[in-house]
N, C-alpha and C. Protein backbone atom coordinates (compact mmCIF):
# COMPACT_ATOMS: atom_id res chain seq x y z
N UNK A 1 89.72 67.11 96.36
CA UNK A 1 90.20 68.12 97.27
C UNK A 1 91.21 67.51 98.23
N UNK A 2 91.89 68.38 98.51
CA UNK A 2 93.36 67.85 99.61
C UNK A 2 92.80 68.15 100.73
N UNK A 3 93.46 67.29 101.55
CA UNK A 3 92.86 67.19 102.98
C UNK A 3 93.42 68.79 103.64
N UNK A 4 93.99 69.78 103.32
CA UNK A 4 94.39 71.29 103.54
C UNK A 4 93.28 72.28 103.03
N UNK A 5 93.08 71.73 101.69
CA UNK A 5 91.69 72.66 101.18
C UNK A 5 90.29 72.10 102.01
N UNK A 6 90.11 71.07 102.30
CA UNK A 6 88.78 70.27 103.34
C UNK A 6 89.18 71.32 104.63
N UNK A 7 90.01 71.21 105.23
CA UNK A 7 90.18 71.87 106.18
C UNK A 7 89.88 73.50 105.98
N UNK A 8 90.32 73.70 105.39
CA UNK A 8 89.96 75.81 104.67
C UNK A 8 88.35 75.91 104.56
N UNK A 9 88.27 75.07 104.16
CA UNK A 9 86.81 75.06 103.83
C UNK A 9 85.93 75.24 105.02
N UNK A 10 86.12 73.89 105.92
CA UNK A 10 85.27 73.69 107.58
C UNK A 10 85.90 74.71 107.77
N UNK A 11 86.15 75.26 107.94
CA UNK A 11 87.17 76.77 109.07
C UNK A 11 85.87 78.12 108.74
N UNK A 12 86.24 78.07 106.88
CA UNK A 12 85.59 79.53 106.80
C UNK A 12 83.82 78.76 106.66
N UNK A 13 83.55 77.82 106.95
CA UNK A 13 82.28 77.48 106.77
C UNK A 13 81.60 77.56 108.32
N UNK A 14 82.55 77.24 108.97
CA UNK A 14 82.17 77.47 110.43
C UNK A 14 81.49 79.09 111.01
N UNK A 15 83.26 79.67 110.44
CA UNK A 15 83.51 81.26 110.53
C UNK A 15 82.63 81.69 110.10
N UNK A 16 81.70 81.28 108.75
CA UNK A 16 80.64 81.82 108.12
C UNK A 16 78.83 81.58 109.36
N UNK A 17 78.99 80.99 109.35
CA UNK A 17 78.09 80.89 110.37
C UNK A 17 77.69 81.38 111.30
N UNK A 18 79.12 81.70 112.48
CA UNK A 18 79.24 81.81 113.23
C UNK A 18 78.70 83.91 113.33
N UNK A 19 79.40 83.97 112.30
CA UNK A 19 79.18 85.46 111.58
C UNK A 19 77.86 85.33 111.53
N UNK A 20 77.13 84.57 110.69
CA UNK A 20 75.61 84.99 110.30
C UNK A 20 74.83 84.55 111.93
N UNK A 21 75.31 83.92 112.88
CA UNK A 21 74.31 83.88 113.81
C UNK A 21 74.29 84.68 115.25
N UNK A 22 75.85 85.61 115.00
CA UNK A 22 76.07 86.44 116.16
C UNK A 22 76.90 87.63 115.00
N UNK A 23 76.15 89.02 115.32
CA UNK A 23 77.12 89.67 115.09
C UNK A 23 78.46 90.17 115.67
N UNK A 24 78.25 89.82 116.78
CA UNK A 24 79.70 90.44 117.73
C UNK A 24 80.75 89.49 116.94
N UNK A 25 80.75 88.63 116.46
CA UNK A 25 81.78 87.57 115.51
C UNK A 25 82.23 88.59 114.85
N UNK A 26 81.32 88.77 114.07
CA UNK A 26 82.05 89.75 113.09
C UNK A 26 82.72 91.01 113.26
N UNK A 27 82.20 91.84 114.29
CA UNK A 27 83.24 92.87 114.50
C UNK A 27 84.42 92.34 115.19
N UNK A 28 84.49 91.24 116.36
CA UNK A 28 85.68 91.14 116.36
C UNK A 28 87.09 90.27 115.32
N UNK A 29 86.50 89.99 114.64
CA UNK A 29 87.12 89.17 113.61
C UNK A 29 87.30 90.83 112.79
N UNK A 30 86.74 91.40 112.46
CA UNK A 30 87.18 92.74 112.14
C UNK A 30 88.63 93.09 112.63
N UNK A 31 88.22 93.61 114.16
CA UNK A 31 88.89 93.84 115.41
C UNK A 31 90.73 92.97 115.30
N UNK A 32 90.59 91.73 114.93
CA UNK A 32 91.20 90.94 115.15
C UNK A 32 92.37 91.19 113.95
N UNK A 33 91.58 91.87 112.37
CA UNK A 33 92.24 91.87 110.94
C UNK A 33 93.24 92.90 111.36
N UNK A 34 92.31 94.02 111.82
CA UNK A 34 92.99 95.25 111.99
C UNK A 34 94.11 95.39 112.91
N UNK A 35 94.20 94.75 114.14
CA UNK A 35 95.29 94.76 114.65
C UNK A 35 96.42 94.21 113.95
N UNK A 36 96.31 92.89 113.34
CA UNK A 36 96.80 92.51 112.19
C UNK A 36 98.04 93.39 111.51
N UNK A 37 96.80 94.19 111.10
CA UNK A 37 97.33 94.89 109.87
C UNK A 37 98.55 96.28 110.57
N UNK A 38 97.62 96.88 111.43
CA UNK A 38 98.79 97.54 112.52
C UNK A 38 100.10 96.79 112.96
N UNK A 39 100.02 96.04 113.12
CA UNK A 39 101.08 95.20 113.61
C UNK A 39 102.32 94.95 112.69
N UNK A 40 101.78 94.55 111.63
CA UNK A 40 102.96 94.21 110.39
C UNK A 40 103.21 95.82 109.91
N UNK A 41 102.33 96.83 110.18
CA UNK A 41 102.61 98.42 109.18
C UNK A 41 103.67 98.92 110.51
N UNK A 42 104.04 98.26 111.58
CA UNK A 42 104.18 98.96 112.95
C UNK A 42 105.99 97.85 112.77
N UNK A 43 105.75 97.06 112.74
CA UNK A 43 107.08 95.99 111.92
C UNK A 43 107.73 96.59 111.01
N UNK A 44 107.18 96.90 109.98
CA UNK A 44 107.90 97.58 108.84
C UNK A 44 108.45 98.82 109.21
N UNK A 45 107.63 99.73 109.92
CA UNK A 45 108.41 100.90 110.47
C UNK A 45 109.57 100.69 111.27
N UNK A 46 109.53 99.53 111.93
CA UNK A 46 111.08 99.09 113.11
C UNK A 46 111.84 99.25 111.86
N UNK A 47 111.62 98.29 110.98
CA UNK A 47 112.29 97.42 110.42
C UNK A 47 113.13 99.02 109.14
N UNK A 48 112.24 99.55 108.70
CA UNK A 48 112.63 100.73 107.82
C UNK A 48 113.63 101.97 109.03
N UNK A 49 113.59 101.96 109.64
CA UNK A 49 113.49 103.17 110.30
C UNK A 49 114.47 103.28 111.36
N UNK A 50 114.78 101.61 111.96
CA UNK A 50 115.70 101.23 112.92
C UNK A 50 117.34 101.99 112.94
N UNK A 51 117.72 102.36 113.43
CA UNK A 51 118.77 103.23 113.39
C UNK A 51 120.27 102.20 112.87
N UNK A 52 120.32 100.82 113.45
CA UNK A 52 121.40 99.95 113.25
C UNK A 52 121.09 99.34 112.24
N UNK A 53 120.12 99.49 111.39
CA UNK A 53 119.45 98.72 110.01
C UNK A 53 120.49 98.77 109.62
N UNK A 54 121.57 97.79 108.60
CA UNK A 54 122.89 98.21 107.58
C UNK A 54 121.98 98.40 105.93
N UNK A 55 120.73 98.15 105.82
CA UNK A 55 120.39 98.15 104.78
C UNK A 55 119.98 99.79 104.53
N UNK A 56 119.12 100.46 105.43
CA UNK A 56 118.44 101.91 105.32
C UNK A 56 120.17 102.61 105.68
N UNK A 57 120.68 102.00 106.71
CA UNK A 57 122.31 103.31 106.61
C UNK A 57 123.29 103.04 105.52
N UNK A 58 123.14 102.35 104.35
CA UNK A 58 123.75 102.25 103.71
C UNK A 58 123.10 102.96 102.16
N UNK A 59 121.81 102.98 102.37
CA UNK A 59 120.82 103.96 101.21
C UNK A 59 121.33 105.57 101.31
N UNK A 60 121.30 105.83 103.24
CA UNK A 60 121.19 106.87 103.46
C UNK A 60 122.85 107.53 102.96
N UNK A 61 123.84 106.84 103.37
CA UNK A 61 125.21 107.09 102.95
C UNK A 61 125.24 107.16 101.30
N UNK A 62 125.08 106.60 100.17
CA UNK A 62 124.69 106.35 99.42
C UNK A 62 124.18 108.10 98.81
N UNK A 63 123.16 108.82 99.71
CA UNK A 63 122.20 109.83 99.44
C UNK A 63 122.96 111.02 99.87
N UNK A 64 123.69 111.19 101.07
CA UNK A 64 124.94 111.66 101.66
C UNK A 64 126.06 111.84 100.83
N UNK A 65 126.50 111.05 100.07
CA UNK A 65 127.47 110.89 99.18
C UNK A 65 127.40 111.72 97.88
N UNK A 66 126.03 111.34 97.17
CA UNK A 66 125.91 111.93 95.90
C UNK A 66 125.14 113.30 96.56
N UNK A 67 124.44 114.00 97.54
CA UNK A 67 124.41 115.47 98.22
C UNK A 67 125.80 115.90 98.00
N UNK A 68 126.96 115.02 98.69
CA UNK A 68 128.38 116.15 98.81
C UNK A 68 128.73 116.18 97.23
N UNK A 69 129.07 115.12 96.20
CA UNK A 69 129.11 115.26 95.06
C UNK A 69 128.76 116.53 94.39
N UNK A 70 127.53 116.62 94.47
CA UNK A 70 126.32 117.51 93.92
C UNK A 70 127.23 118.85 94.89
N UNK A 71 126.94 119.02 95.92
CA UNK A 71 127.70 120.12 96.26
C UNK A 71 129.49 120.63 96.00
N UNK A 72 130.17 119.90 95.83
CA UNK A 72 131.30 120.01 95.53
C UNK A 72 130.94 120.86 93.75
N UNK A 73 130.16 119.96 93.16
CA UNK A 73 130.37 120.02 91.69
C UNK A 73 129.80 122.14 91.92
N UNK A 74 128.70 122.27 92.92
CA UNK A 74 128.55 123.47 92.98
C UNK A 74 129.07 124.69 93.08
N UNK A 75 130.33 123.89 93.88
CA UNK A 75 130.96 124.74 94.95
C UNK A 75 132.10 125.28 93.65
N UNK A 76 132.96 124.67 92.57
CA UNK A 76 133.62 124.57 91.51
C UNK A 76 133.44 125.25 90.71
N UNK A 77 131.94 125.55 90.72
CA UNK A 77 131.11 126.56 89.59
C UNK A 77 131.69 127.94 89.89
């Protein structure tokens, strides 16, 4: 074992413990995932959604473009 996996190991062997001899461990280690997880789903929304993004205003132009297409080709009919 590498001295990185020895270390992973004492961590969640501790963590394991610590869990089985208090439950409040465990809900906040819960507590702790979930903000987590809010956090990066709350990132991705900046990150998708941001108005100066060049990546999402360039999808959206892109979607804009082939709409007027699509309408022109309508409008011809």
């Amino acid at each position: 074992m590498t001295s990185f996996q020895s270390a992973c190991l004492v961590i969640f062997a501790i963590l394991a413990y610590l869990m089985w001899v208090d439950e409040n461990v465990t809900v906040y280690l819960t507590l702790i995932f979930k903000i987590m997880r809010v956090n990066a789903e709350r990132m991705l929304w900046m990150i998708r959604f941001h108005p100066r993004n060049p990546i999402t205003n360039l999808m959206m132009k892109w979607k804009y473009e082939r709409l007027a297409r699509e309408l022109q080709e309508e409008y011809r009919k």
